[in-house]
N, C-alpha and C. Protein backbone atom coordinates (compact mmCIF):
# COMPACT_ATOMS: atom_id res chain seq x y z
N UNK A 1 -10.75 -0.10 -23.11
CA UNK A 1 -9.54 0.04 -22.32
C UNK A 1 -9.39 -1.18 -21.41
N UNK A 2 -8.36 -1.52 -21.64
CA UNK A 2 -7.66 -2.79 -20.52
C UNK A 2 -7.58 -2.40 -19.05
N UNK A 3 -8.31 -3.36 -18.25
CA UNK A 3 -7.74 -3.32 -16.89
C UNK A 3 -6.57 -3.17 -16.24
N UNK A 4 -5.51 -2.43 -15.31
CA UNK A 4 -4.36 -3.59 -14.98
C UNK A 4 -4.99 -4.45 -13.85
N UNK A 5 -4.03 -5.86 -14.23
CA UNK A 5 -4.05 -6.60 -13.86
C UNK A 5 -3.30 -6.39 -12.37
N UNK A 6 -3.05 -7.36 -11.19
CA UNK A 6 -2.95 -7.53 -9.68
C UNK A 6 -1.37 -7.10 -9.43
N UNK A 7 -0.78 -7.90 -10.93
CA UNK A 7 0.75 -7.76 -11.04
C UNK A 7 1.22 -6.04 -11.14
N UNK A 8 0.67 -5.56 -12.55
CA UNK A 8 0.67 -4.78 -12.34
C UNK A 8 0.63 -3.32 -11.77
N UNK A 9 -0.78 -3.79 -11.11
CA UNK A 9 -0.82 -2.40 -10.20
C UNK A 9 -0.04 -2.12 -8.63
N UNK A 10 0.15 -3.52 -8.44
CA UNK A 10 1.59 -3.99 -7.31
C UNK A 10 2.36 -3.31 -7.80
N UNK A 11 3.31 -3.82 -8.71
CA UNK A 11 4.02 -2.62 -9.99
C UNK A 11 4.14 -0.91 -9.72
N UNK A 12 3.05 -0.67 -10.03
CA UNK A 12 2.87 0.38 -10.11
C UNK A 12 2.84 1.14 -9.12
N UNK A 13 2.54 0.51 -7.87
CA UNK A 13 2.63 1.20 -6.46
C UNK A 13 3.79 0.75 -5.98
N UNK A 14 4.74 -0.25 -5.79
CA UNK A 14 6.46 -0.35 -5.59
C UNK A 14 6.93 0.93 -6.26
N UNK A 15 6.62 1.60 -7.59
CA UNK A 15 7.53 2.38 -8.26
C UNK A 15 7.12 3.14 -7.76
N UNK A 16 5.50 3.70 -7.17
CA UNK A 16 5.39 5.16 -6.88
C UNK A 16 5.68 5.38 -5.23
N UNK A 17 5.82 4.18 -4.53
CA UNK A 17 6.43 4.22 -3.33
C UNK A 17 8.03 4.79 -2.97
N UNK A 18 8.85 3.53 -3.93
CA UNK A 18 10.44 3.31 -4.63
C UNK A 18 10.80 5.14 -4.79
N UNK A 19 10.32 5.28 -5.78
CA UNK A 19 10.63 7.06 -6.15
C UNK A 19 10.13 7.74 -4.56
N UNK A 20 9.23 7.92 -3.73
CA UNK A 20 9.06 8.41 -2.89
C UNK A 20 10.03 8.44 -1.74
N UNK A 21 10.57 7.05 -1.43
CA UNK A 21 11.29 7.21 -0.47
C UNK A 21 12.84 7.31 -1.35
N UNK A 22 12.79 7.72 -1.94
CA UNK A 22 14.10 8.30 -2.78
C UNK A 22 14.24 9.72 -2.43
N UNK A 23 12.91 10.13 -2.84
CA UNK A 23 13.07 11.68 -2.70
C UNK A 23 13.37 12.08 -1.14
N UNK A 24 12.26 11.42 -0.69
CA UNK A 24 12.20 12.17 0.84
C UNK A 24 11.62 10.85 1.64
N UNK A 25 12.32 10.84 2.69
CA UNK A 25 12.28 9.40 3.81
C UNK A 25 11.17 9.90 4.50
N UNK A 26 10.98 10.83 4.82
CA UNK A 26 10.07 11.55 5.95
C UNK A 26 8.52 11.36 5.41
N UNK A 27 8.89 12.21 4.08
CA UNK A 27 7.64 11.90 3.83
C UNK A 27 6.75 10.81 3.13
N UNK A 28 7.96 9.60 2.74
CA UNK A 28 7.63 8.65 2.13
C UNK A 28 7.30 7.54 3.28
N UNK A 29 8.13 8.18 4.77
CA UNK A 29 7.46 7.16 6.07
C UNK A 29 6.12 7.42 6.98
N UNK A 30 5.85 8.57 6.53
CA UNK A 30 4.04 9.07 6.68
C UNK A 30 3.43 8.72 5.95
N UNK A 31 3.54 8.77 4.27
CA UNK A 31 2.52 8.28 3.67
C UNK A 31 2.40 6.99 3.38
N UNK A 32 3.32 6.23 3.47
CA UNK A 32 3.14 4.59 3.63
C UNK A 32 2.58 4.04 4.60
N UNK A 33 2.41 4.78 5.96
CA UNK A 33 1.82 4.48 7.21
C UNK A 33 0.30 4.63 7.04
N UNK A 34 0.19 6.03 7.13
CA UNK A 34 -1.29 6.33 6.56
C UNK A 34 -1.94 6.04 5.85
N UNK A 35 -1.16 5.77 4.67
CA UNK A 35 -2.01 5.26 3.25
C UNK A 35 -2.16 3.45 3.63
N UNK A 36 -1.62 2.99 3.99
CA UNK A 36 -1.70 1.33 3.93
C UNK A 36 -2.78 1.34 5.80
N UNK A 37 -2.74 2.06 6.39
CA UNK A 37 -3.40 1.85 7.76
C UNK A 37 -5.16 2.43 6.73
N UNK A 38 -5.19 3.37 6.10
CA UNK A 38 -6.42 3.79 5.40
C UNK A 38 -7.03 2.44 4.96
N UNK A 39 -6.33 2.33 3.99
CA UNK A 39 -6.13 0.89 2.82
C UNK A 39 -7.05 -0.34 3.96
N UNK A 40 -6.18 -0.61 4.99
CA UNK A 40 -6.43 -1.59 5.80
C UNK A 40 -8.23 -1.77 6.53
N UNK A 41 -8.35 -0.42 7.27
CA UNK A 41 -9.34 0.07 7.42
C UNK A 41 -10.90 -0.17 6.93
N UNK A 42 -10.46 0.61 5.53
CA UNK A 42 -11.79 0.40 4.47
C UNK A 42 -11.88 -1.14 3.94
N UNK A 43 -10.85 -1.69 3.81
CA UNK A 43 -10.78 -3.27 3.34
C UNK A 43 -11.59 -4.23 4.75
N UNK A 44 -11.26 -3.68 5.65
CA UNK A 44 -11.61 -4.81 7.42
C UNK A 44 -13.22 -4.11 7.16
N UNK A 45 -14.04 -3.06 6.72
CA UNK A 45 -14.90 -2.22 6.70
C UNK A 45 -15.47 -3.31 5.41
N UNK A 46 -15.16 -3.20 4.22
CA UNK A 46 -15.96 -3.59 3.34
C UNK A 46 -15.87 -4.76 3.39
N UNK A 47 -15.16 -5.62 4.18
CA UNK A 47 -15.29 -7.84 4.65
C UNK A 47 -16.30 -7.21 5.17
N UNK A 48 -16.22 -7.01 5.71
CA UNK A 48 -17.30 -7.39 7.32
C UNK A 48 -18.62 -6.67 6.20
N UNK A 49 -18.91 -5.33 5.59
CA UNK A 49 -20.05 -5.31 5.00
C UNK A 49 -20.74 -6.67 4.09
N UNK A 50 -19.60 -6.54 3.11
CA UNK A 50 -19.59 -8.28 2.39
C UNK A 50 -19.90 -9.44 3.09
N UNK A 51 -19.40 -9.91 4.28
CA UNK A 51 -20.17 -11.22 5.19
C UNK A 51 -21.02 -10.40 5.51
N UNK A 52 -21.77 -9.74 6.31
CA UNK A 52 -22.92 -9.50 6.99
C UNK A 52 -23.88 -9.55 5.77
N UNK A 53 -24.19 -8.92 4.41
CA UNK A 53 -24.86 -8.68 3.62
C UNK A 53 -23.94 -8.59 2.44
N UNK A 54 -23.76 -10.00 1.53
CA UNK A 54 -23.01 -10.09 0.35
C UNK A 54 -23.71 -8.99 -0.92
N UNK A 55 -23.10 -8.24 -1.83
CA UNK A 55 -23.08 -7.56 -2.86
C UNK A 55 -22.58 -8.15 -3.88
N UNK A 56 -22.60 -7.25 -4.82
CA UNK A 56 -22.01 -7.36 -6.31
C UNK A 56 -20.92 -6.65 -6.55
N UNK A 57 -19.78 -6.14 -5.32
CA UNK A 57 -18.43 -5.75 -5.50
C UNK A 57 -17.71 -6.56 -6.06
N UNK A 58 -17.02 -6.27 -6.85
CA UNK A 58 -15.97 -7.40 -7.83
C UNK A 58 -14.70 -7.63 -6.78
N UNK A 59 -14.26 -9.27 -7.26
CA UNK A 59 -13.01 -9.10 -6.57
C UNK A 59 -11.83 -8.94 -6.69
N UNK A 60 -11.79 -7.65 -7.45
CA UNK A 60 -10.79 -7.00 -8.15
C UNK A 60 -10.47 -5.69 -6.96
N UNK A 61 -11.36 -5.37 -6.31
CA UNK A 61 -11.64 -4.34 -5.65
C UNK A 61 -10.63 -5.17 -4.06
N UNK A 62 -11.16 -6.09 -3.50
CA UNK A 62 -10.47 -6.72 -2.49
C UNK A 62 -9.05 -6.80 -2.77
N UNK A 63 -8.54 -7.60 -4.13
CA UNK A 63 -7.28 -7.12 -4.35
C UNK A 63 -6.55 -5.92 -4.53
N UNK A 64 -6.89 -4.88 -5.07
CA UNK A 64 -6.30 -3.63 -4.66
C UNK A 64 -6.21 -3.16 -3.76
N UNK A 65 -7.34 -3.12 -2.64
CA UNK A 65 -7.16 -2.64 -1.41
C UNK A 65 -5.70 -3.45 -0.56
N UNK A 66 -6.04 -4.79 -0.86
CA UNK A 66 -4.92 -5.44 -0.26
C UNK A 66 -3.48 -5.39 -0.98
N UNK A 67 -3.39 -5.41 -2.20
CA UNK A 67 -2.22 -4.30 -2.37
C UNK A 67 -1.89 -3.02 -2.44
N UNK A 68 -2.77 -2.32 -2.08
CA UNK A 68 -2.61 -1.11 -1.63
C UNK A 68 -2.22 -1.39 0.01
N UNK A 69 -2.20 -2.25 0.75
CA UNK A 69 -1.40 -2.66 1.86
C UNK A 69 -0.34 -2.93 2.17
N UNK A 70 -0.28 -3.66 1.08
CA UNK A 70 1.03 -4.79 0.96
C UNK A 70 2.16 -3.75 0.51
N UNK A 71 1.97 -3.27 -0.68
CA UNK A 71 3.26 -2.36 -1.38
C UNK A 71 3.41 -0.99 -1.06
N UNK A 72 3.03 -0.23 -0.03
CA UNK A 72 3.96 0.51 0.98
C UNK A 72 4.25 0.45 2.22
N UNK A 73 3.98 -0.93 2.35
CA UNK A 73 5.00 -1.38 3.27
C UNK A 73 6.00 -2.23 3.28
N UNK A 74 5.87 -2.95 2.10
CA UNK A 74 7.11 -3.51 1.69
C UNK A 74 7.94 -2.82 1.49
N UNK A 75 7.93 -1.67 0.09
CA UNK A 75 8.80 -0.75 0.28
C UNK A 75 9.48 0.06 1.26
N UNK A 76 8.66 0.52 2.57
CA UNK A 76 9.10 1.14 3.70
C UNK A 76 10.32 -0.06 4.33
N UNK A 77 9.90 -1.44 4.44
CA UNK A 77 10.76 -2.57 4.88
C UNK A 77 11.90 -2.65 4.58
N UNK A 78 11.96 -2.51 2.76
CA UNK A 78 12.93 -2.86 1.51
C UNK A 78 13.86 -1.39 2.42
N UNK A 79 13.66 -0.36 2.08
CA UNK A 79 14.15 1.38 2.15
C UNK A 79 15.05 1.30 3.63
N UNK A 80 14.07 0.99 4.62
CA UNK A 80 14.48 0.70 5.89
C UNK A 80 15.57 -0.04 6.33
N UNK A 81 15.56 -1.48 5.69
CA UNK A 81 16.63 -2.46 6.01
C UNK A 81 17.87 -1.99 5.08
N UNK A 82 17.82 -1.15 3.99
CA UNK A 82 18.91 -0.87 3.08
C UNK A 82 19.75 0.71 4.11
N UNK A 83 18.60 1.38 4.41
CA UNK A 83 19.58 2.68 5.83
C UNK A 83 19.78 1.96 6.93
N UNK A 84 19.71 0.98 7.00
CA UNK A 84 19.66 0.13 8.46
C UNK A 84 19.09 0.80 9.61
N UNK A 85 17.93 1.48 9.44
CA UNK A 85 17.16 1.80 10.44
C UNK A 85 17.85 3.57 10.68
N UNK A 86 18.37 3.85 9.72
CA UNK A 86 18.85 5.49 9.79
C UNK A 86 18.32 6.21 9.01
N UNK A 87 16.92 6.57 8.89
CA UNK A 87 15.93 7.30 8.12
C UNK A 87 16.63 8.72 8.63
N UNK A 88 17.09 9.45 7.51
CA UNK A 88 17.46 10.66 8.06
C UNK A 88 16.17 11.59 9.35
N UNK A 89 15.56 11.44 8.98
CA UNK A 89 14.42 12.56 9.87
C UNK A 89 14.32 11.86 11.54
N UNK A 90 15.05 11.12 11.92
CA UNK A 90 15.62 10.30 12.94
C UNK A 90 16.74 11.33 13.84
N UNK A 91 17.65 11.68 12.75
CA UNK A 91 18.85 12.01 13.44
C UNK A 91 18.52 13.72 13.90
């Protein structure tokens, strides 16, 4: 079985973001928060393990975490600037 590749799984998290804040703003503006602040977290957690004491983690693993950063919050950005800041669960 094939890996995806960096493109892809970017990809793949825009669409499962994209559909989320389609359905529901509310809950697509919690879990983009949480999930990319998690994301962020364990990534600042496993540098700092990696410099203090280098391993054999691939760096395939650094890139997902960091797009697992990047692409729900872009999407929240993209979603946001298109309601111009009128997320229904606001009003």
């Amino acid at each position: 079985m094939q890996r995806l590749r960096p493109i892809e799984l970017f990809l793949v998290e825009i669409i499962f973001y994209t559909l989320l804040w389609l359905w529901n703003d509310y809950i697509a503006t919690l879990l983009s928060l949480v999930f990319s602040s998690i994301a962020m977290a364990v990534l600042l957690v496993s540098l700092v393990a990696e410099f203090l004491e280098p391993s054999k983690v691939p760096t395939w693993y650094f890139y997902f975490m960091l797009i697992s950063i990047i692409a729900p919050l872009l999407a929240a950005a993209y979603f946001v600037g298109i309601m111009g800041v009128q997320v229904a669960w606001l009003q």
